[in-house]
C-alpha atoms as a PDB file:
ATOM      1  CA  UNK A   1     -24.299 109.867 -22.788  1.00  0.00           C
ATOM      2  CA  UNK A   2     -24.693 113.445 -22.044  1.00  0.00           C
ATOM      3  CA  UNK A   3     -27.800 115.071 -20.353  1.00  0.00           C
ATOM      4  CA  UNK A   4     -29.049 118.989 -20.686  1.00  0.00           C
ATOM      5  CA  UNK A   5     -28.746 120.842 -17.800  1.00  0.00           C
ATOM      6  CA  UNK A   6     -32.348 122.009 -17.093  1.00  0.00           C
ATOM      7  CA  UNK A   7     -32.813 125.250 -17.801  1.00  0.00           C
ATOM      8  CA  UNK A   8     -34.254 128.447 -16.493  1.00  0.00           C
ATOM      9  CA  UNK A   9     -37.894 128.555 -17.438  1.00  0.00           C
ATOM     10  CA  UNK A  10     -38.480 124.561 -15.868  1.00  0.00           C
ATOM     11  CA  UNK A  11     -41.001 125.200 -13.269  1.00  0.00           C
ATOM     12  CA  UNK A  12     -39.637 123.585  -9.830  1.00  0.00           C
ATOM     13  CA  UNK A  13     -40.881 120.140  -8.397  1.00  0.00           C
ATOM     14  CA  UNK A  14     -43.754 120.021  -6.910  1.00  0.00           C
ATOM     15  CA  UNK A  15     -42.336 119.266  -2.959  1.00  0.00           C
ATOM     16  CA  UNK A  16     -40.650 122.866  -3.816  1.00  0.00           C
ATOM     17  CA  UNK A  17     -43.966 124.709  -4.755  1.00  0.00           C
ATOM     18  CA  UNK A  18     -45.745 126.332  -1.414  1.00  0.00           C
ATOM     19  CA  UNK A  19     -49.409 125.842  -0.923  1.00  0.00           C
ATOM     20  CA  UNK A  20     -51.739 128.049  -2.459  1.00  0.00           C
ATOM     21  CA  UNK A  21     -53.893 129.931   0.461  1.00  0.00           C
ATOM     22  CA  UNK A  22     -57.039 130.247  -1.948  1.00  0.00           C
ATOM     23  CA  UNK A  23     -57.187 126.949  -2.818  1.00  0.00           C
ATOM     24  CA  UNK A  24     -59.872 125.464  -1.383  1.00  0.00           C
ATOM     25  CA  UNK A  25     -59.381 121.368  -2.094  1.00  0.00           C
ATOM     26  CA  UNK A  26     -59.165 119.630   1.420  1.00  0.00           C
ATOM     27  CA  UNK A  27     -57.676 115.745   1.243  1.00  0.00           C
ATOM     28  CA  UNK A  28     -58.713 113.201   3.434  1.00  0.00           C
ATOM     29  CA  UNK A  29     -57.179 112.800   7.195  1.00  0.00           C
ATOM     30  CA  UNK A  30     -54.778 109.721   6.990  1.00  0.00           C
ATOM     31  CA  UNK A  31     -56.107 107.253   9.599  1.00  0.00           C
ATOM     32  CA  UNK A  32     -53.928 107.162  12.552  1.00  0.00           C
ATOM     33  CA  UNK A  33     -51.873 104.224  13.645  1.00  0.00           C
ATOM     34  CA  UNK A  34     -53.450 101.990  15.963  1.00  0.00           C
ATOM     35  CA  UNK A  35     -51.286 101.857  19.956  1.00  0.00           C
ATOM     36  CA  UNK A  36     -49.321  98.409  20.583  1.00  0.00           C
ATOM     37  CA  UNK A  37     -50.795  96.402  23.092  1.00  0.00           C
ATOM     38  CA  UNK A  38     -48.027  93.739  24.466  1.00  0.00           C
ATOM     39  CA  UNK A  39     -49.415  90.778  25.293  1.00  0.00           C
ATOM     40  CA  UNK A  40     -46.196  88.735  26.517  1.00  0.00           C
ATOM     41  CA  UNK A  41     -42.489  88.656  25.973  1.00  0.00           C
ATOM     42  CA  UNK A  42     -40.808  85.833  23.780  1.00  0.00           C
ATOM     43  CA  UNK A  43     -37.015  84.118  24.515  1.00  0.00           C
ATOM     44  CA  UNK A  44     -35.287  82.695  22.083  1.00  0.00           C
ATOM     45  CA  UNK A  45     -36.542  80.869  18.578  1.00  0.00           C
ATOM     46  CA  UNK A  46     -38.655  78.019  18.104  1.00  0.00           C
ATOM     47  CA  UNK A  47     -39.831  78.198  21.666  1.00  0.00           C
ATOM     48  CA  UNK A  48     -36.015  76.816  23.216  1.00  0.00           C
ATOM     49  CA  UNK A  49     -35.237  77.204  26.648  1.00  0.00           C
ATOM     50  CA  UNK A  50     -32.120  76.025  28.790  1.00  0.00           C
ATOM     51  CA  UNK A  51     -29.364  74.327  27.131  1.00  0.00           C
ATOM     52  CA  UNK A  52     -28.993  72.741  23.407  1.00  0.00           C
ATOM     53  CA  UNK A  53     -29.646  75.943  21.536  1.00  0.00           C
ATOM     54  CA  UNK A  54     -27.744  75.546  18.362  1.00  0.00           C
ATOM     55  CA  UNK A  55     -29.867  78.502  16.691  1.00  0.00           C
ATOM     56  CA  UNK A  56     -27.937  81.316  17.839  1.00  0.00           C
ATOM     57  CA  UNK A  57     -30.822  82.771  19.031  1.00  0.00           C
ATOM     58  CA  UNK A  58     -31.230  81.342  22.678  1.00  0.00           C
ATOM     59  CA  UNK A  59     -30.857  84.989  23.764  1.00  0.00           C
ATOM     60  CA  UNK A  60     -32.859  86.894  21.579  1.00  0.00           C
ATOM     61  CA  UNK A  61     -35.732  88.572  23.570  1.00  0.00           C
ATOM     62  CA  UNK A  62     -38.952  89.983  21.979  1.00  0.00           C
ATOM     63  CA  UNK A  63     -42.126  91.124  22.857  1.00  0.00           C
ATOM     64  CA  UNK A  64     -45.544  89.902  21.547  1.00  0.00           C
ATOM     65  CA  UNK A  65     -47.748  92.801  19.964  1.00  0.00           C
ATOM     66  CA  UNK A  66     -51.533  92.612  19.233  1.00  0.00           C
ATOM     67  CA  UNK A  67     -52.599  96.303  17.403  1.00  0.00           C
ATOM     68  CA  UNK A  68     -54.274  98.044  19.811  1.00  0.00           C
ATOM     69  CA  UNK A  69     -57.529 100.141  19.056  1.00  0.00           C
ATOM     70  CA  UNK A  70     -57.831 102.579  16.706  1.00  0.00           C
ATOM     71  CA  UNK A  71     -58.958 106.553  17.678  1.00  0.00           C
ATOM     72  CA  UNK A  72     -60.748 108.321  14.370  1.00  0.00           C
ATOM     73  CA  UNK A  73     -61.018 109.190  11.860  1.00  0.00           C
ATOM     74  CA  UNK A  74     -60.181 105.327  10.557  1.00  0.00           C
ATOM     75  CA  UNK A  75     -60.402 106.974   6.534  1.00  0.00           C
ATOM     76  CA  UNK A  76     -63.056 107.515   4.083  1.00  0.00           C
ATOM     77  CA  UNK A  77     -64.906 104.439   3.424  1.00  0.00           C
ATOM     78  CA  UNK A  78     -64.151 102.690   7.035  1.00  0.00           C
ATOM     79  CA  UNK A  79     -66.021 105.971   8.134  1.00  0.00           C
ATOM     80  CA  UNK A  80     -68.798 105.135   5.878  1.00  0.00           C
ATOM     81  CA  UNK A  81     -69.297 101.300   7.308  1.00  0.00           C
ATOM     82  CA  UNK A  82     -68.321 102.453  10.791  1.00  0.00           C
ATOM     83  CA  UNK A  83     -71.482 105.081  10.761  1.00  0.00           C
ATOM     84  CA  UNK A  84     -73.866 102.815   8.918  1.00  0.00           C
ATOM     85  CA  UNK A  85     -73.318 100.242  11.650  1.00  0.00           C
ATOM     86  CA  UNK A  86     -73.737 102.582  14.093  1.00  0.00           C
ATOM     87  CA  UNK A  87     -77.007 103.408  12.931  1.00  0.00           C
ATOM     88  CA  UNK A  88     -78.126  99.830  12.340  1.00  0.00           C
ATOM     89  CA  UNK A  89     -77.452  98.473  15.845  1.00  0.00           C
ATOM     90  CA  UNK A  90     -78.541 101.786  17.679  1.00  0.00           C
ATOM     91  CA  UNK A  91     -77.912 101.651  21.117  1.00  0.00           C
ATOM     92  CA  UNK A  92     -76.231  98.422  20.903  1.00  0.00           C
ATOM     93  CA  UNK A  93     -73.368  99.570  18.955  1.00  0.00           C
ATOM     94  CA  UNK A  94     -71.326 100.352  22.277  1.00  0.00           C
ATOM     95  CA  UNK A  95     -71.846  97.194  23.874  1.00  0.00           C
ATOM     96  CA  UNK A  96     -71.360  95.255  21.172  1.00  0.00           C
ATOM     97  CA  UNK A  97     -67.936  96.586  19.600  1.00  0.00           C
ATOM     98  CA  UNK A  98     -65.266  95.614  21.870  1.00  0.00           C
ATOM     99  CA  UNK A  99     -62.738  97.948  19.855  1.00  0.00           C
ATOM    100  CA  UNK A 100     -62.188  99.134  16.426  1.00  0.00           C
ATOM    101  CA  UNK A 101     -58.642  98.757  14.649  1.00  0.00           C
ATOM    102  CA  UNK A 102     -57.538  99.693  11.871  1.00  0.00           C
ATOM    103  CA  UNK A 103     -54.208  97.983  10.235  1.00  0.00           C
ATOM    104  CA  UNK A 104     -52.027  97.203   6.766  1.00  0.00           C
ATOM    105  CA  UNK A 105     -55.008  98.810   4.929  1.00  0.00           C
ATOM    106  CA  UNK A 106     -57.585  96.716   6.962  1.00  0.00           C
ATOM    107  CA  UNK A 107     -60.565  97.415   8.999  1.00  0.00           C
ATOM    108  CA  UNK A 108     -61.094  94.940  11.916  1.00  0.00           C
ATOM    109  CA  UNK A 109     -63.802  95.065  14.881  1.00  0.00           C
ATOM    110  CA  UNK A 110     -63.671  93.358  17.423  1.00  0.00           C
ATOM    111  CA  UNK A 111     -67.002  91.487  18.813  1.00  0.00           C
ATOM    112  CA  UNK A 112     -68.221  90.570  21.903  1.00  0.00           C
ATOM    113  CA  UNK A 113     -69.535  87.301  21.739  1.00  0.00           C
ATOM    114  CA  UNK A 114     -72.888  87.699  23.078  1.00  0.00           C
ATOM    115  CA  UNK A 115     -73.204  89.897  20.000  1.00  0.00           C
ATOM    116  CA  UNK A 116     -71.751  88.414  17.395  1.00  0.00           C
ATOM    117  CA  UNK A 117     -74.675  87.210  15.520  1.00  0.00           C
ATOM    118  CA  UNK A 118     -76.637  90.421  16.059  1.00  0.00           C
ATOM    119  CA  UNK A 119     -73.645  92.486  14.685  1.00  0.00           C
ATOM    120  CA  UNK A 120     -73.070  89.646  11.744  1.00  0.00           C
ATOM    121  CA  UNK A 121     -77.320  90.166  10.675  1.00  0.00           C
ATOM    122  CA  UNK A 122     -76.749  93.888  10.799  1.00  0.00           C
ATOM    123  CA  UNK A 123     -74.010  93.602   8.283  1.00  0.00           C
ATOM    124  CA  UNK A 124     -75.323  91.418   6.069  1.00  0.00           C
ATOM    125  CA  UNK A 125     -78.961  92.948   5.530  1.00  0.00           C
ATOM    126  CA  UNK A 126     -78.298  97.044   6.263  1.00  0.00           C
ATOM    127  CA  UNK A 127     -74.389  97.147   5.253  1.00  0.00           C
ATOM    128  CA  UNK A 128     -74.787  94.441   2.378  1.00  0.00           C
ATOM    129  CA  UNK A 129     -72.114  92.145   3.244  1.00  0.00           C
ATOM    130  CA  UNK A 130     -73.250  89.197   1.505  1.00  0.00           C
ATOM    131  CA  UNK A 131     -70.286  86.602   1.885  1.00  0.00           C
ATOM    132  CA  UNK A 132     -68.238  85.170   4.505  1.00  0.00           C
ATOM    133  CA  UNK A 133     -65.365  83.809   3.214  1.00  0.00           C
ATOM    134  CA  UNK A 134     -65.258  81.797   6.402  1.00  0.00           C
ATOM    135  CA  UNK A 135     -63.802  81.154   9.845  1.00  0.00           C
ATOM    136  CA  UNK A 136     -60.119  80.879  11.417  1.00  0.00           C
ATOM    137  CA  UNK A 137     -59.283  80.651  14.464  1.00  0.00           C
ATOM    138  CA  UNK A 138     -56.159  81.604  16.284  1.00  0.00           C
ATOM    139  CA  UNK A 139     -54.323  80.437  19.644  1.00  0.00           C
ATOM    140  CA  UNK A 140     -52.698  83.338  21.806  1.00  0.00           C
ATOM    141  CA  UNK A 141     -51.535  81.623  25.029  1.00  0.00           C
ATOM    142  CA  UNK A 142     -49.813  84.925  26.543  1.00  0.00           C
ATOM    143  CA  UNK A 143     -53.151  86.774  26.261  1.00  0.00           C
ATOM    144  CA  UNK A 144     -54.890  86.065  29.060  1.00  0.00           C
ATOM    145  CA  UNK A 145     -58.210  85.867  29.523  1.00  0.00           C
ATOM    146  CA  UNK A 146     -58.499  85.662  25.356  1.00  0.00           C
ATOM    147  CA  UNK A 147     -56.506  83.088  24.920  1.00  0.00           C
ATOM    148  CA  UNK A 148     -58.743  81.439  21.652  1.00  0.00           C
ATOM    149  CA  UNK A 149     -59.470  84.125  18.487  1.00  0.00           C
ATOM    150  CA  UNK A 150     -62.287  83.640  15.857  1.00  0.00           C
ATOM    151  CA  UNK A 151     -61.582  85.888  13.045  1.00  0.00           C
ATOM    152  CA  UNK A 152     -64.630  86.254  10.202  1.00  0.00           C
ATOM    153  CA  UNK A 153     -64.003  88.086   6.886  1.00  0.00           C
ATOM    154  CA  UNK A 154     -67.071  89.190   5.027  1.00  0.00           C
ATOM    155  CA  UNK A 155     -67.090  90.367   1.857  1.00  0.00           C
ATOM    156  CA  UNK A 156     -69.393  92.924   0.201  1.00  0.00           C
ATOM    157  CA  UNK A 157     -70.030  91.628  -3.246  1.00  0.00           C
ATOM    158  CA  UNK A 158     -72.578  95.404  -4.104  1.00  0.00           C
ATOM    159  CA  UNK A 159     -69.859  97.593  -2.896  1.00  0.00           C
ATOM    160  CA  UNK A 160     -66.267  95.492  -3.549  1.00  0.00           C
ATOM    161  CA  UNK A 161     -65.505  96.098   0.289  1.00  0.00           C
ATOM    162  CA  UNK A 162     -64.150  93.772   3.062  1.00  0.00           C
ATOM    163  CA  UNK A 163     -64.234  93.615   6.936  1.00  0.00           C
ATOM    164  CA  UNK A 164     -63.033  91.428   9.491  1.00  0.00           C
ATOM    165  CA  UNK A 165     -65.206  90.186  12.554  1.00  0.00           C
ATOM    166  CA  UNK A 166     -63.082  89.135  15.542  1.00  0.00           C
ATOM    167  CA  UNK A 167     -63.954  87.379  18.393  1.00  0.00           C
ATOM    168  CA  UNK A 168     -62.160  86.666  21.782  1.00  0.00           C
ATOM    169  CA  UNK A 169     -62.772  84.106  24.283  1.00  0.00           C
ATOM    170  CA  UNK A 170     -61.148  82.486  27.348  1.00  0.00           C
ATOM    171  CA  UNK A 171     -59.668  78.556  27.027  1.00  0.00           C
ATOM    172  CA  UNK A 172     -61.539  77.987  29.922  1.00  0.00           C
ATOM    173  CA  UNK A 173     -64.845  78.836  28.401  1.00  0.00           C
ATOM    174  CA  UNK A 174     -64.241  78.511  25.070  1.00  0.00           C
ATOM    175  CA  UNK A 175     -68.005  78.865  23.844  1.00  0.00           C
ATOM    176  CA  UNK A 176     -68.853  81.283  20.465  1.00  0.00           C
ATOM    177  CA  UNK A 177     -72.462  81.728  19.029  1.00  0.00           C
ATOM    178  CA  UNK A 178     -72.221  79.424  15.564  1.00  0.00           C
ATOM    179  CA  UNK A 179     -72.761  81.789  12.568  1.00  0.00           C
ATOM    180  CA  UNK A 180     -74.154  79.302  10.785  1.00  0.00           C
ATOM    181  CA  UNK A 181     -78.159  80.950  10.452  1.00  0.00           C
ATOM    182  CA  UNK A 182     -76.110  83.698   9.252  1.00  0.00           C
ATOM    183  CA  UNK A 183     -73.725  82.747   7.021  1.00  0.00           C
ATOM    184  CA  UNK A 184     -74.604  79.071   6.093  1.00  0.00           C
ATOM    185  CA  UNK A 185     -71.342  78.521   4.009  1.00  0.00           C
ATOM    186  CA  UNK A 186     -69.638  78.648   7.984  1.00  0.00           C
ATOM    187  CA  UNK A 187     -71.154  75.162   8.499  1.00  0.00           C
ATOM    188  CA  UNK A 188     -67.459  73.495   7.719  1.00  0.00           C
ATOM    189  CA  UNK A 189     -65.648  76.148   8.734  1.00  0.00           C
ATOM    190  CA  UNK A 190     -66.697  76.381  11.962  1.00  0.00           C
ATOM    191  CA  UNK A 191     -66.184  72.306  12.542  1.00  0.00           C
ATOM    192  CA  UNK A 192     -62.529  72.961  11.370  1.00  0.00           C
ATOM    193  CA  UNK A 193     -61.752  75.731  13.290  1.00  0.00           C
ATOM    194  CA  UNK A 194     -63.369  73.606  16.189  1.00  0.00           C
ATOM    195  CA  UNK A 195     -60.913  70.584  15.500  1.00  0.00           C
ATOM    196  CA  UNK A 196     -58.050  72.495  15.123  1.00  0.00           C
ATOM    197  CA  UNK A 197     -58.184  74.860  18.201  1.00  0.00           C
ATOM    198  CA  UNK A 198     -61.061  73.341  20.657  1.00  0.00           C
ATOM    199  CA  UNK A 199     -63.532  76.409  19.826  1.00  0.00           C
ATOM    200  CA  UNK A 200     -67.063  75.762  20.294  1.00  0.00           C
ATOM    201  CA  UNK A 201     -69.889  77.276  18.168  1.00  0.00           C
ATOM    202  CA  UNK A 202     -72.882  77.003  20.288  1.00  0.00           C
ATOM    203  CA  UNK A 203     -75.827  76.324  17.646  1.00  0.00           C
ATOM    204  CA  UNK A 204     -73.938  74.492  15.008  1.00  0.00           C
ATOM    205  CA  UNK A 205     -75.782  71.357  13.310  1.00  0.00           C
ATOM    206  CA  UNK A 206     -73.306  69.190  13.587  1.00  0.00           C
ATOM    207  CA  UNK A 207     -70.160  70.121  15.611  1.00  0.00           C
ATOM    208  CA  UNK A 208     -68.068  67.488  15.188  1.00  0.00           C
ATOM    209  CA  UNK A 209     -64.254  66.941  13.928  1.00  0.00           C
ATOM    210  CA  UNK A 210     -63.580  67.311  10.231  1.00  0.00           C
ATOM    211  CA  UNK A 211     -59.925  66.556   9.542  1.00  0.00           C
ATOM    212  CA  UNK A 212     -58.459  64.160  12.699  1.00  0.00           C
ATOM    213  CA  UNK A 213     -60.441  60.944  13.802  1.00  0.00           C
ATOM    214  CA  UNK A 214     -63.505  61.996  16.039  1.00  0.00           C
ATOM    215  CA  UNK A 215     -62.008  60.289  18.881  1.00  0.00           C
ATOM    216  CA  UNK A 216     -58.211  61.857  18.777  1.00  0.00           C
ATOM    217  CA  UNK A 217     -56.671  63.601  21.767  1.00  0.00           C
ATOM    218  CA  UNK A 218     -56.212  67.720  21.653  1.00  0.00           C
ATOM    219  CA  UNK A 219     -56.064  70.098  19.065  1.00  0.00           C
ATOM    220  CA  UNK A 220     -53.198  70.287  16.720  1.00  0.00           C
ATOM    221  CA  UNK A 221     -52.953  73.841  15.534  1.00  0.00           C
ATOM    222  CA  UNK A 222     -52.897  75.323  19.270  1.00  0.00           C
ATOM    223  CA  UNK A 223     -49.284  76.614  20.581  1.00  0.00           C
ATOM    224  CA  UNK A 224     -49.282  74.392  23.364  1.00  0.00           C
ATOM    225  CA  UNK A 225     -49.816  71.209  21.283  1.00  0.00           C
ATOM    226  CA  UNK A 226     -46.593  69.575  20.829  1.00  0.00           C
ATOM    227  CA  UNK A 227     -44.690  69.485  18.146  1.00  0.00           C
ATOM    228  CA  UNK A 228     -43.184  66.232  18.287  1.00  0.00           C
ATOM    229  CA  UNK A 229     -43.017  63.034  20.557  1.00  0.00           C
ATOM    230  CA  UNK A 230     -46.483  62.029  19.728  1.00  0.00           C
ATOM    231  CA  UNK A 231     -46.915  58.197  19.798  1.00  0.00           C
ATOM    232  CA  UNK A 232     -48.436  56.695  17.250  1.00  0.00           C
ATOM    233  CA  UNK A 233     -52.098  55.691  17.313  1.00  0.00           C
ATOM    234  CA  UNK A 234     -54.868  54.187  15.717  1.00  0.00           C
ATOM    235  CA  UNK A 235     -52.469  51.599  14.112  1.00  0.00           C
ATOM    236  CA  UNK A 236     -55.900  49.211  14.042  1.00  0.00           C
ATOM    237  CA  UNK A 237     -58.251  51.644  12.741  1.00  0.00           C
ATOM    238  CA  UNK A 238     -61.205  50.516  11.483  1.00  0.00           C
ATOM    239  CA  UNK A 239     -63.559  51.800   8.685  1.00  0.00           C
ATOM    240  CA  UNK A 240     -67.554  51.399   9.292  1.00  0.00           C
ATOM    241  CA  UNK A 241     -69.777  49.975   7.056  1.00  0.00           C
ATOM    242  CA  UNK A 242     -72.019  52.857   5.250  1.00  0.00           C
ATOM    243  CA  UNK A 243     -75.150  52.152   7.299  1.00  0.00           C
ATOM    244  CA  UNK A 244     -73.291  53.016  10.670  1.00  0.00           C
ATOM    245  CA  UNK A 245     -71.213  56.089   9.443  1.00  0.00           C
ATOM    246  CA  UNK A 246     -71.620  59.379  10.544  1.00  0.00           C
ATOM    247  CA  UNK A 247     -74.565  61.117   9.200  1.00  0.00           C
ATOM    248  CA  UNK A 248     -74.229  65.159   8.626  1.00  0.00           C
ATOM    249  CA  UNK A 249     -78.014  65.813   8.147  1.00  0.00           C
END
């Protein structure tokens, strides 16, 4: 197979062809990347320590990275929701918005908890965010003081656009306003997220366990929850009859 050399009158590629000075087309700033913040430093793999590493890794060091906040312009349409929020909570917006980051493509803000349902009503009603897909939580043991994340993701079903609500709190007070008057679909998300990782949504209905036996010991999906060893319990479990079952109403 032969291929023709290109030839004289080609025009060159389009990296090669210098900027016009009269055109007047201006593109979009590109966001820029949110700081690192480290939040702890990890040994090993699988959490080993000491002796018995068979991995390979007992030596591997790494540290533990949460994006940090990110400075303006965050892009086009995170611009758009950023200022519309701004001028729905008015002078609140400052206390309320812990930081904003933007990463992979996303747009997260981070809540103070005391605000959270304030911020949630704003989006919902001025920024049309009609749908929460629901709550997760997640268990950061190195960062103190926020040990225990709630992370929201609403949905704008008018304008096809997402963002992500994120709360912090300490595991010694690990109390979040329930979302629930909000965003009624959180009702059994918010129990999960409680049963898995201890959270508590001050307001719920009904805040009680939804996957492990009301009466069972910790939280499963939290780091410091161990991962085997566990004795087995409840070998005599026993099943109510309907009229003294839990009620959810």
């Amino acid at each position: 197979m032969t291929f023709d050399a290109p030839s004289g009158t080609e025009s060159p590629p389009k990296a090669a062809v210098e900027p016009d000075e009269n055109n007047s087309e201006t593109t979009e700033p590109e966001p820029t990347a949110p700081a690192e913040e480290v939040i702890g430093v990890r040994k090993g793999m699988f959490g080993v320590s000491g002796t018995g590493d068979t991995s390979g890794y007992g030596r591997l060091v790494r540290t533990i990275n949460m994006p940090g906040s990110t400075p303006p312009p965050y892009g086009p349409v995170f611009d758009e929701i950023i200022a519309n929020l701004r001028l729905a909570l008015a002078k609140t917006f400052e206390e309320s918005i812990e930081k904003i980051v933007v990463f992979r493509g996303e747009l997260t803000l981070h809540i103070r908890r005391e605000h959270l349902v304030r911020v949630a009503k704003a989006l919902r009603d001025g920024l049309r965010f009609e749908l929460c897909l629901g709550v997760s939580g997640a268990h950061y043991p190195e960062d103190t003081g926020r040990e225990l994340h709630a992370v929201y993701h609403l949905n704008s079903i008018t304008h096809n656009r997402r963002v992500r609500l994120e709360v912090s709190v300490p595991d010694s007070d690990p109390h979040i306003p329930s979302l629930y008057s909000v965003y009624p679909t959180n009702d059994w998300h918010e129990r999960e997220t409680y049963d898995f990782f201890g959270i508590l949504f001050d307001g719920h209905p009904s805040l009680t366990r939804i996957a492990m036996p009301d009466d069972w010991r910790g939280h499963p999906q939290r780091k410091d929850y161990p991962l085997g060893g566990i004795p087995v319990e409840y070998k005599g479990a026993r099943i109510p009859p309907p009229d003294e079952r839990r009620s959810y109403s």
